[in-house]
C-alpha atoms as a PDB file:
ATOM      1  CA  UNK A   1      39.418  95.525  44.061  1.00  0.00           C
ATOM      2  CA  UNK A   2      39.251  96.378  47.837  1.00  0.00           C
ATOM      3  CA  UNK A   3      37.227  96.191  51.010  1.00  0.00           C
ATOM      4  CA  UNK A   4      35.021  99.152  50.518  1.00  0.00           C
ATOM      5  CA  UNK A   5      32.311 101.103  52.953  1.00  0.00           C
ATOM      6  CA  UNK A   6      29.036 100.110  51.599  1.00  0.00           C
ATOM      7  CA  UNK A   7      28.299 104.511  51.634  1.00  0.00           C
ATOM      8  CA  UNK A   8      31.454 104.699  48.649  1.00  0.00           C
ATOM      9  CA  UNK A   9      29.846 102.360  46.546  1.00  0.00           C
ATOM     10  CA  UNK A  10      27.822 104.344  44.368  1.00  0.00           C
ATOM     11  CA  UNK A  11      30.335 107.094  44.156  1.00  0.00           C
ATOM     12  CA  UNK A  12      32.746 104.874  42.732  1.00  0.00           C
ATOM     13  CA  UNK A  13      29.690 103.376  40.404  1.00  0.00           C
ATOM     14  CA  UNK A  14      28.705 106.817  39.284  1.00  0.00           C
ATOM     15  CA  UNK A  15      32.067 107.043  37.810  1.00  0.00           C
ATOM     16  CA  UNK A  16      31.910 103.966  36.291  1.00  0.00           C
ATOM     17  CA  UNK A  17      29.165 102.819  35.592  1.00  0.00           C
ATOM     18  CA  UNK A  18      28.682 100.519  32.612  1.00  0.00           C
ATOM     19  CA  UNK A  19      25.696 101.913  31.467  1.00  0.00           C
ATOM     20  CA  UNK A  20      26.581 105.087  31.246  1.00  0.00           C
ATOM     21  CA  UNK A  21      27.911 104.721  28.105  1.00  0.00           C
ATOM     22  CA  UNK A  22      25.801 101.678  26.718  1.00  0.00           C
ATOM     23  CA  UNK A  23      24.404  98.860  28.523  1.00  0.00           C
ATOM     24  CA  UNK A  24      25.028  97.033  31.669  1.00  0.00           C
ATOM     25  CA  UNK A  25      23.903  93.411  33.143  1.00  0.00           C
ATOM     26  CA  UNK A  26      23.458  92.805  37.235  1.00  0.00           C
ATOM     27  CA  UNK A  27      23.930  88.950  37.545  1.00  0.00           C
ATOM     28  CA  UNK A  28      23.172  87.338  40.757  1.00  0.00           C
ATOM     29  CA  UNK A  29      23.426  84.104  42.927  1.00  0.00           C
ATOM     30  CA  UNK A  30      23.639  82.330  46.188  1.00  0.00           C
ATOM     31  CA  UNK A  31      25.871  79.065  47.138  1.00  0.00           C
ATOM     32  CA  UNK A  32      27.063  77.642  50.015  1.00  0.00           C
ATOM     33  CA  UNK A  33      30.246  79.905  51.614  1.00  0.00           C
ATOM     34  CA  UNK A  34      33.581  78.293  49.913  1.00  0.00           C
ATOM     35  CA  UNK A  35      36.483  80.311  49.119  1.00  0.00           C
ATOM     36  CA  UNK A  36      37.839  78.097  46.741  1.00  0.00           C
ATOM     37  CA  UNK A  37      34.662  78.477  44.425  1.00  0.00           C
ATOM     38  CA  UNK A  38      34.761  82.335  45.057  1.00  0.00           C
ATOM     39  CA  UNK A  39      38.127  82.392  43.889  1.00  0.00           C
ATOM     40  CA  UNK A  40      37.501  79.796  40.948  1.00  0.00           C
ATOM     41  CA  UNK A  41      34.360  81.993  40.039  1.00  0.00           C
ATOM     42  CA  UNK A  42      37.107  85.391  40.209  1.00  0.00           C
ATOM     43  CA  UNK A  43      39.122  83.555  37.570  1.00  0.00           C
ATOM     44  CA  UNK A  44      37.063  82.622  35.373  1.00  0.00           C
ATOM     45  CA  UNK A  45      36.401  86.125  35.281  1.00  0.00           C
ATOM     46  CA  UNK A  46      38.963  87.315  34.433  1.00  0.00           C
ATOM     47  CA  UNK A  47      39.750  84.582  31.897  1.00  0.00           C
ATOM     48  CA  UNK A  48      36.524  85.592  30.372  1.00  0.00           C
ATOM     49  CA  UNK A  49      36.860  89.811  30.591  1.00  0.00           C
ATOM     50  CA  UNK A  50      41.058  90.264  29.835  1.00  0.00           C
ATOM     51  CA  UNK A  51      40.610  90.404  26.654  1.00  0.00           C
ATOM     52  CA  UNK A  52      38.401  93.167  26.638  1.00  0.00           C
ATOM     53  CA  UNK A  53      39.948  94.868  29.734  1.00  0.00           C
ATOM     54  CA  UNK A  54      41.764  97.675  27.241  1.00  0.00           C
ATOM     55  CA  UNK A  55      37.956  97.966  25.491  1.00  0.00           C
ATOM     56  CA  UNK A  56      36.722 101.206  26.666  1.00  0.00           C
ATOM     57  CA  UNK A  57      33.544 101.052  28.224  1.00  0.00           C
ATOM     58  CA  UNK A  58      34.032  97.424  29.040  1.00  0.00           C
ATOM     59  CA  UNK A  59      33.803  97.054  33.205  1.00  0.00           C
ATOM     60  CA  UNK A  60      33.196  94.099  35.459  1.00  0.00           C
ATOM     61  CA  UNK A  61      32.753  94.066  39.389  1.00  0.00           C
ATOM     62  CA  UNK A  62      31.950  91.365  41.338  1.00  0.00           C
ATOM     63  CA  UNK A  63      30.705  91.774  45.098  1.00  0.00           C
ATOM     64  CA  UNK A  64      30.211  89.482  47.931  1.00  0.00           C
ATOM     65  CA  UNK A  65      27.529  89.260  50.470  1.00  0.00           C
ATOM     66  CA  UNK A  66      27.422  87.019  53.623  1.00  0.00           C
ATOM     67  CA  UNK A  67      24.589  85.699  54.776  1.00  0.00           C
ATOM     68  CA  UNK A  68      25.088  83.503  57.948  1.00  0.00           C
ATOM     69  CA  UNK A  69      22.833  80.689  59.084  1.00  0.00           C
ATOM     70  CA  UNK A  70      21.810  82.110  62.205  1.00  0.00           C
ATOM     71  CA  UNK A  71      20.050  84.791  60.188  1.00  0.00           C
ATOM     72  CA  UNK A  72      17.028  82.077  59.538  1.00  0.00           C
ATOM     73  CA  UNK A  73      16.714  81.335  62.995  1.00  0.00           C
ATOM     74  CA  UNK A  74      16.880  84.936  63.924  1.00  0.00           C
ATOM     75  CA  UNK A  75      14.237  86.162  61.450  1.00  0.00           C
ATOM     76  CA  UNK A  76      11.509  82.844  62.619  1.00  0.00           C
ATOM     77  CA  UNK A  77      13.002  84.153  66.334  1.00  0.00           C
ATOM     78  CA  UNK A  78      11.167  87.637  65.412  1.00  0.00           C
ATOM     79  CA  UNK A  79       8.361  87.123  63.384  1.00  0.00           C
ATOM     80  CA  UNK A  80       9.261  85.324  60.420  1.00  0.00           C
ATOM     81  CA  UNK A  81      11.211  84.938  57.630  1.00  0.00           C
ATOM     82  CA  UNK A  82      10.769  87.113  54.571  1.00  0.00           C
ATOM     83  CA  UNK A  83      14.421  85.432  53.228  1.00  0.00           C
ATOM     84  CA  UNK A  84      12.947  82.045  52.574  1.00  0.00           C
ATOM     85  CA  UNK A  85      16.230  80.165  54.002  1.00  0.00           C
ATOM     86  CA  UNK A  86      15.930  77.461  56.129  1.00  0.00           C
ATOM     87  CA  UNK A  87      17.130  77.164  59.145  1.00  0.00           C
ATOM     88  CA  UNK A  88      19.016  74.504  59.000  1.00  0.00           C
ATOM     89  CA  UNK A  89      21.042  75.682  55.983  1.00  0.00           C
ATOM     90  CA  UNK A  90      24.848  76.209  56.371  1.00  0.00           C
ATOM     91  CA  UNK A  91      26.681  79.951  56.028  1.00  0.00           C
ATOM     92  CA  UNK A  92      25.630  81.199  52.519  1.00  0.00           C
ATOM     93  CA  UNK A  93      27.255  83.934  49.926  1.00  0.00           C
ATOM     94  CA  UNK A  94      25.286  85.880  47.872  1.00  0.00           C
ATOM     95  CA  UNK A  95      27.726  86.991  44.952  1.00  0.00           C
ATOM     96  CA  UNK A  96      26.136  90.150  42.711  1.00  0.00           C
ATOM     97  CA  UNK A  97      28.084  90.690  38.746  1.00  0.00           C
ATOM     98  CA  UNK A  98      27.948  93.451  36.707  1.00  0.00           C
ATOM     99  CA  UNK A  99      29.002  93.504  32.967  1.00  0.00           C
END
């Protein structure tokens, strides 16, 4: 767990990468920002994955990605909006899983 540069990402991936030795699942959604449900979501998580954290093979990740309001307004502002979010909709995370 850390604050990463986007660039080391798939170094550290390549490493670990639960697929390499089996299969992997990329899980994805989208809520309204709250850090209480980020860190409810975190520990379920890991109330879910300790048992299987000494499994080899067996990796989780979880990633956060903001997407502010204005970003609706700025893409109709230029053009359009390929995102689909409305402009009136409040600060948004996008959270990505892989199992």
């Amino acid at each position: 767990m850390g604050i990463k540069n986007l660039v080391d990402i798939p170094e550290e991936f390549q490493e670990a990468d639960p697929g390499k030795h089996g299969h992997s699942r990329w899980l994805s959604m989208t809520y309204k920002a709250s850090a209480q449900f980020h860190l409810d979501l975190h520990a379920k998580g890991v109330e879910l994955f300790e048992p299987y954290h000494d499994h080899p093979g067996v990796h989780w990740a979880v990633s956060i990605q903001p997407i502010p309001a204005r970003l609706a307004s700025a893409a109709v502002k230029n053009g359009g909006n390929p995102t689909c979010l409305l402009e009136d909709d409040d600060d948004l995370w996008g959270k990505q899983f892989v199992l």
